[in-house]
N, C-alpha and C. Protein backbone atom coordinates (compact mmCIF):
# COMPACT_ATOMS: atom_id res chain seq x y z
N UNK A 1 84.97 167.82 147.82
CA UNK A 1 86.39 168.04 147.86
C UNK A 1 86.68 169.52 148.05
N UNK A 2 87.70 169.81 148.88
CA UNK A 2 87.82 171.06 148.75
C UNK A 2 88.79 171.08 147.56
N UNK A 3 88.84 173.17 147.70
CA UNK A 3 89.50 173.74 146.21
C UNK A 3 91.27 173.58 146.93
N UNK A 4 91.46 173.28 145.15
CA UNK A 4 93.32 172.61 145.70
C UNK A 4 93.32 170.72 145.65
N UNK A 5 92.42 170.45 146.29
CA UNK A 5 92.37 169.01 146.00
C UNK A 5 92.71 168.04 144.93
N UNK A 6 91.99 168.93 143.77
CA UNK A 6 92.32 168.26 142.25
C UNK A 6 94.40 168.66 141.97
N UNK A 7 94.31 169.54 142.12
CA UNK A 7 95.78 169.84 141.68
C UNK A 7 96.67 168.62 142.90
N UNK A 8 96.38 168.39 144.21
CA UNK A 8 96.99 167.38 144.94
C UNK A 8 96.88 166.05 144.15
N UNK A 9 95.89 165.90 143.94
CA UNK A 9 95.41 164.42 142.59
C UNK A 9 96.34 164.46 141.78
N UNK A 10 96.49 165.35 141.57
CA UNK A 10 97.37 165.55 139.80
C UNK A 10 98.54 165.26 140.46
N UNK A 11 99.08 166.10 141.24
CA UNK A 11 100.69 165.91 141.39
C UNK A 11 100.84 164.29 142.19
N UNK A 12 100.25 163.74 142.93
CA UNK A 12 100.01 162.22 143.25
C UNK A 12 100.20 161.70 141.62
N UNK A 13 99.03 161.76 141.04
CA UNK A 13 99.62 160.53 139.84
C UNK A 13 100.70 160.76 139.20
N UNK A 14 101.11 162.32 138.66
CA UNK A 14 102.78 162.17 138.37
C UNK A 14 103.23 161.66 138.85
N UNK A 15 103.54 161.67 140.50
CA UNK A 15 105.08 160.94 140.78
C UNK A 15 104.20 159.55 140.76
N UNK A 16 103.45 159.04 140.84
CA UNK A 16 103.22 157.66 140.65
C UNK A 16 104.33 156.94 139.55
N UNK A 17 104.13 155.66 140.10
CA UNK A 17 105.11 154.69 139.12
C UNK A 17 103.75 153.97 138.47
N UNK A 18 102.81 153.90 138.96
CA UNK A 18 101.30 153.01 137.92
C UNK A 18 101.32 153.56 136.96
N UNK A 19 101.10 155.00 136.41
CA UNK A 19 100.80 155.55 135.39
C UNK A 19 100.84 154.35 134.28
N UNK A 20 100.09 154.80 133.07
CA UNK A 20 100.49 154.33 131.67
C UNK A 20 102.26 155.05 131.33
N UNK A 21 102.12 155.99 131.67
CA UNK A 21 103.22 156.74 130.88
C UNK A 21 104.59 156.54 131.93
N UNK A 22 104.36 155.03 132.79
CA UNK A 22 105.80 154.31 133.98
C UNK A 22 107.06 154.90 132.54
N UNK A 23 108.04 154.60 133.43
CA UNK A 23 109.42 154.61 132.76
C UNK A 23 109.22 153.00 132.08
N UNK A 24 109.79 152.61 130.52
CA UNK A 24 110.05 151.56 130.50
C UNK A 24 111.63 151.02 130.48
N UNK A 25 111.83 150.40 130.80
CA UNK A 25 113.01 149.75 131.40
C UNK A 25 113.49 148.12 130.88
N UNK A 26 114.80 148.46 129.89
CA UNK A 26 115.18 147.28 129.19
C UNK A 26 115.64 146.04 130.69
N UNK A 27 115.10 144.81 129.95
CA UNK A 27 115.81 143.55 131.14
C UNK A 27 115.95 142.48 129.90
N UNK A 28 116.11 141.57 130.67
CA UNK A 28 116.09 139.93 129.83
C UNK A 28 115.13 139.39 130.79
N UNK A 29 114.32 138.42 130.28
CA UNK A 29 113.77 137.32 130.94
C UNK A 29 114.58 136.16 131.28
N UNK A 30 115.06 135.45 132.69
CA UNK A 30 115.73 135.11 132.64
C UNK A 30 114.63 133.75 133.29
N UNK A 31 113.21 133.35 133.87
CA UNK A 31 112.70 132.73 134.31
C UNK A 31 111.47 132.87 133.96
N UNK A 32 110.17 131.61 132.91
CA UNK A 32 108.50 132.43 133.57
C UNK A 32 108.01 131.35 133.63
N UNK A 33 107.54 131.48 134.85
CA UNK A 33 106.18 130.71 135.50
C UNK A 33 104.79 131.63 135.47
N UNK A 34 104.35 130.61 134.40
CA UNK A 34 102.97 131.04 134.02
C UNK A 34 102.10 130.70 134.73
N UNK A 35 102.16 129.38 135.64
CA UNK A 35 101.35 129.21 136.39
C UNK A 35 101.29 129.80 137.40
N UNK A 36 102.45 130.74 138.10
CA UNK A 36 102.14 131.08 139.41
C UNK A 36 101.90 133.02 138.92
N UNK A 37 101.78 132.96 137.45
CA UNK A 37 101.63 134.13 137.48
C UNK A 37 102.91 135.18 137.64
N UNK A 38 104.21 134.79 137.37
CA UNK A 38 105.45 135.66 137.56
C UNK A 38 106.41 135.49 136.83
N UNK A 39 107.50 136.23 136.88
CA UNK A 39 108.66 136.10 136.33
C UNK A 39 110.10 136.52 136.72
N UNK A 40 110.88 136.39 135.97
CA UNK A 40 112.21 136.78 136.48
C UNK A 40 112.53 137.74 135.90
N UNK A 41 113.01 138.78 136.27
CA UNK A 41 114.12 139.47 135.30
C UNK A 41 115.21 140.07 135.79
N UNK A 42 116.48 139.69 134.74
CA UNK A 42 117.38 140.91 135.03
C UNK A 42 117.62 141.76 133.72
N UNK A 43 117.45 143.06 135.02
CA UNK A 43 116.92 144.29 134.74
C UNK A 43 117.81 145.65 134.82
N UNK A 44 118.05 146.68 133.97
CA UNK A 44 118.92 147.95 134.60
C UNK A 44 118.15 148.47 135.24
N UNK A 45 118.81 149.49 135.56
CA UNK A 45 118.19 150.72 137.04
C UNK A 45 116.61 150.79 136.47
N UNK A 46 115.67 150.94 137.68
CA UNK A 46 114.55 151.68 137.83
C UNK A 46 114.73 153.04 138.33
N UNK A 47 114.92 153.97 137.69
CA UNK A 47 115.08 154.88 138.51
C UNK A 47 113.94 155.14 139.36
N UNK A 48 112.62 155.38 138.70
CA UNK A 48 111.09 155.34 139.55
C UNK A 48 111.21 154.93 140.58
N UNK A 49 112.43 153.36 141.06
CA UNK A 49 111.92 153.05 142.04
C UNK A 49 113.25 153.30 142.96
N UNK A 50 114.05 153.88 142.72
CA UNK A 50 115.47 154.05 142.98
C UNK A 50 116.39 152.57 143.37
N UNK A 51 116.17 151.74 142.26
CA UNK A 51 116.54 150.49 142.35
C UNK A 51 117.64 150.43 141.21
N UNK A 52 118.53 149.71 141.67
CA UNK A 52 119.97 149.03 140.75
C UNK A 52 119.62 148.23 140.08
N UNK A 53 120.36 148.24 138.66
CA UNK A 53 119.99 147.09 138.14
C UNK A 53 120.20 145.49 139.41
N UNK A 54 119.36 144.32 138.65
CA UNK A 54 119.87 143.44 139.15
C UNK A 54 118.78 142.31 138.81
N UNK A 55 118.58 141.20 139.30
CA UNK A 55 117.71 140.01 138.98
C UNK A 55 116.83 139.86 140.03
N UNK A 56 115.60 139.57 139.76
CA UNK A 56 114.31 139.39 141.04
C UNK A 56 113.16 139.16 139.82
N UNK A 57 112.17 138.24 140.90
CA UNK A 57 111.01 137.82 140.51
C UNK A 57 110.05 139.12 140.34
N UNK A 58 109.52 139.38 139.05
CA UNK A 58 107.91 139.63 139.19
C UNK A 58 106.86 139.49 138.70
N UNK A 59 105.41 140.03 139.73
CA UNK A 59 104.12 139.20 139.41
C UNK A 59 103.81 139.80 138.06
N UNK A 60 102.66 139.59 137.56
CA UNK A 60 102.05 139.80 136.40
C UNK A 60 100.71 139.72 136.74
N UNK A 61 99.34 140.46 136.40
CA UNK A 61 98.43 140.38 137.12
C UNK A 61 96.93 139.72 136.31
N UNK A 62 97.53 139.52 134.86
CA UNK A 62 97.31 138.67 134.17
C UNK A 62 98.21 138.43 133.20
N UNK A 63 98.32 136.78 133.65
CA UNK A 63 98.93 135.81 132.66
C UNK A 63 99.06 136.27 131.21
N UNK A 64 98.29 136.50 130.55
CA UNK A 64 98.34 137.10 128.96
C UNK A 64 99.53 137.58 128.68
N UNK A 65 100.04 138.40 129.42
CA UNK A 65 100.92 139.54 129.69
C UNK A 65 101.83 139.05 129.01
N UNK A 66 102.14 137.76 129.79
CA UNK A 66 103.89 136.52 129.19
C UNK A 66 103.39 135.93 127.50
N UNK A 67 102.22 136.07 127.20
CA UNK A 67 102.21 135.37 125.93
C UNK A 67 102.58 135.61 124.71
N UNK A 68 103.43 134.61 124.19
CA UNK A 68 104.87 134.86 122.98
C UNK A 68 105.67 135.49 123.50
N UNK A 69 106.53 135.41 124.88
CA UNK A 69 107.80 135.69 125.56
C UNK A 69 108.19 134.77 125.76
N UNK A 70 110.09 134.76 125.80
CA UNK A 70 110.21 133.26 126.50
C UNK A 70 111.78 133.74 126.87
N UNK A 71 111.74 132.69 127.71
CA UNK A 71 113.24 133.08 128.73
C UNK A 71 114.55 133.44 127.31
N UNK A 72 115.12 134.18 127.90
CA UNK A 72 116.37 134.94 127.59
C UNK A 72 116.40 135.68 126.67
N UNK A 73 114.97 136.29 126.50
CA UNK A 73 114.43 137.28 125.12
C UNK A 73 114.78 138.61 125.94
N UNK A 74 115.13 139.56 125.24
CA UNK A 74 115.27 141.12 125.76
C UNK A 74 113.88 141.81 125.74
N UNK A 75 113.72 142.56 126.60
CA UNK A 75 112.48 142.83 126.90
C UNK A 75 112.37 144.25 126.90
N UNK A 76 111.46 145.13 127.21
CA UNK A 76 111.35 146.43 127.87
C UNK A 76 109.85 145.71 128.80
N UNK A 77 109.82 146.92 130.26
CA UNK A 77 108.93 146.43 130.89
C UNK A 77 108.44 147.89 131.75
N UNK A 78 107.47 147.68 132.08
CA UNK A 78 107.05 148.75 133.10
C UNK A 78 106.63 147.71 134.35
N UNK A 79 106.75 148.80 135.56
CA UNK A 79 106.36 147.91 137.01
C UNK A 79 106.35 148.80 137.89
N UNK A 80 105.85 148.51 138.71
CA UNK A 80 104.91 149.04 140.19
C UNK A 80 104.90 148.37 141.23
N UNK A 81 104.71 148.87 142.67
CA UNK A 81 104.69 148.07 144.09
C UNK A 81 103.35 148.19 144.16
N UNK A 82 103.02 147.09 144.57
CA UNK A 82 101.43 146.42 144.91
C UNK A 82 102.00 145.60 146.45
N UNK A 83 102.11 147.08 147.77
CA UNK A 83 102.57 145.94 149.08
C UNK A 83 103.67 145.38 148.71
N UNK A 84 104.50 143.99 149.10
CA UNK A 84 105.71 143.85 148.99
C UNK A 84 106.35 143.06 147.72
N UNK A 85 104.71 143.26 146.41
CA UNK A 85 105.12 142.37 145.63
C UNK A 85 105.60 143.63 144.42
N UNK A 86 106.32 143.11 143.78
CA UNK A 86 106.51 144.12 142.48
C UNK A 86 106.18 143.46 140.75
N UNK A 87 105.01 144.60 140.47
CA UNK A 87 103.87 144.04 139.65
C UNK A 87 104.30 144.42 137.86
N UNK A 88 104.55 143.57 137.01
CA UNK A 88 104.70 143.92 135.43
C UNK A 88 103.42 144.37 135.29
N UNK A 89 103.20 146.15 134.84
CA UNK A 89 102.08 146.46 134.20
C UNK A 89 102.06 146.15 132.52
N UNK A 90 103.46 146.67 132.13
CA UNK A 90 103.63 146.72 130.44
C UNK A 90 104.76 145.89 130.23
N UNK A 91 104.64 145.17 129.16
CA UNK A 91 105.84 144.05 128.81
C UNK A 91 105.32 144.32 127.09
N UNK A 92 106.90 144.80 126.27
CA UNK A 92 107.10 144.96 125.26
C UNK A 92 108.70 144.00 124.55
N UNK A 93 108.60 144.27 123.09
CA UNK A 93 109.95 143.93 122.76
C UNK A 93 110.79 145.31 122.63
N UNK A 94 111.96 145.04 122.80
CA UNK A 94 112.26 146.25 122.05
C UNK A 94 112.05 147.46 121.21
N UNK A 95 111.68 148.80 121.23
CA UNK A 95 111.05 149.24 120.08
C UNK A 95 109.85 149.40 120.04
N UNK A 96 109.26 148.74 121.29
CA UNK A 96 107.30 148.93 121.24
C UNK A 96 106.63 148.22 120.81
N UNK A 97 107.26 146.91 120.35
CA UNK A 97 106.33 146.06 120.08
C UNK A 97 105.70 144.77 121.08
N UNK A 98 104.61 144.72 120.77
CA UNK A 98 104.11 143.62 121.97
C UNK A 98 104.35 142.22 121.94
């Protein structure tokens, strides 16, 4: 690698939305299909992703993720673009709890 490279690394994963340290972002569950691996939510602004609040499906990349959630529970969530799908990394309750 050349010198400078690492500091380009660094400033790449800041603006990343993967990080551990994503924005989390209150929604409701409003749909989950466990079998196909997804869910619904409506959600306020992402700013990360410069998105409005609003309602849309997303994946989950393991199932676990949804377990002891259930539709119309308030949530906090983190998420990411994986291509044209948009992926739940972190799913909490309110407050930080899992």
């Amino acid at each position: 690698m050349k010198a400078g490279s690492g500091f380009l690394l660094g400033l790449m994963a800041l603006l990343s939305p993967t990080l551990a340290n994503a924005e989390w972002v209150q929604g409701e569950i409003r749909r989950l299909d466990r079998e196909n691996a997804r869910l619904t939510i409506r959600h306020n602004e992402i700013k990360s992703m410069d998105m409005p609040p609003m309602t849309m499906v997303f994946y989950v990349k393991d199932v676990a993720l949804l377990n002891g959630f259930q539709v119309n529970e308030t949530i906090e969530f983190q998420a990411t673009v994986d291509g044209k799908k948009y992926i739940v990394t972190g799913l909490r309750r309110p407050g930080g709890s899992p």
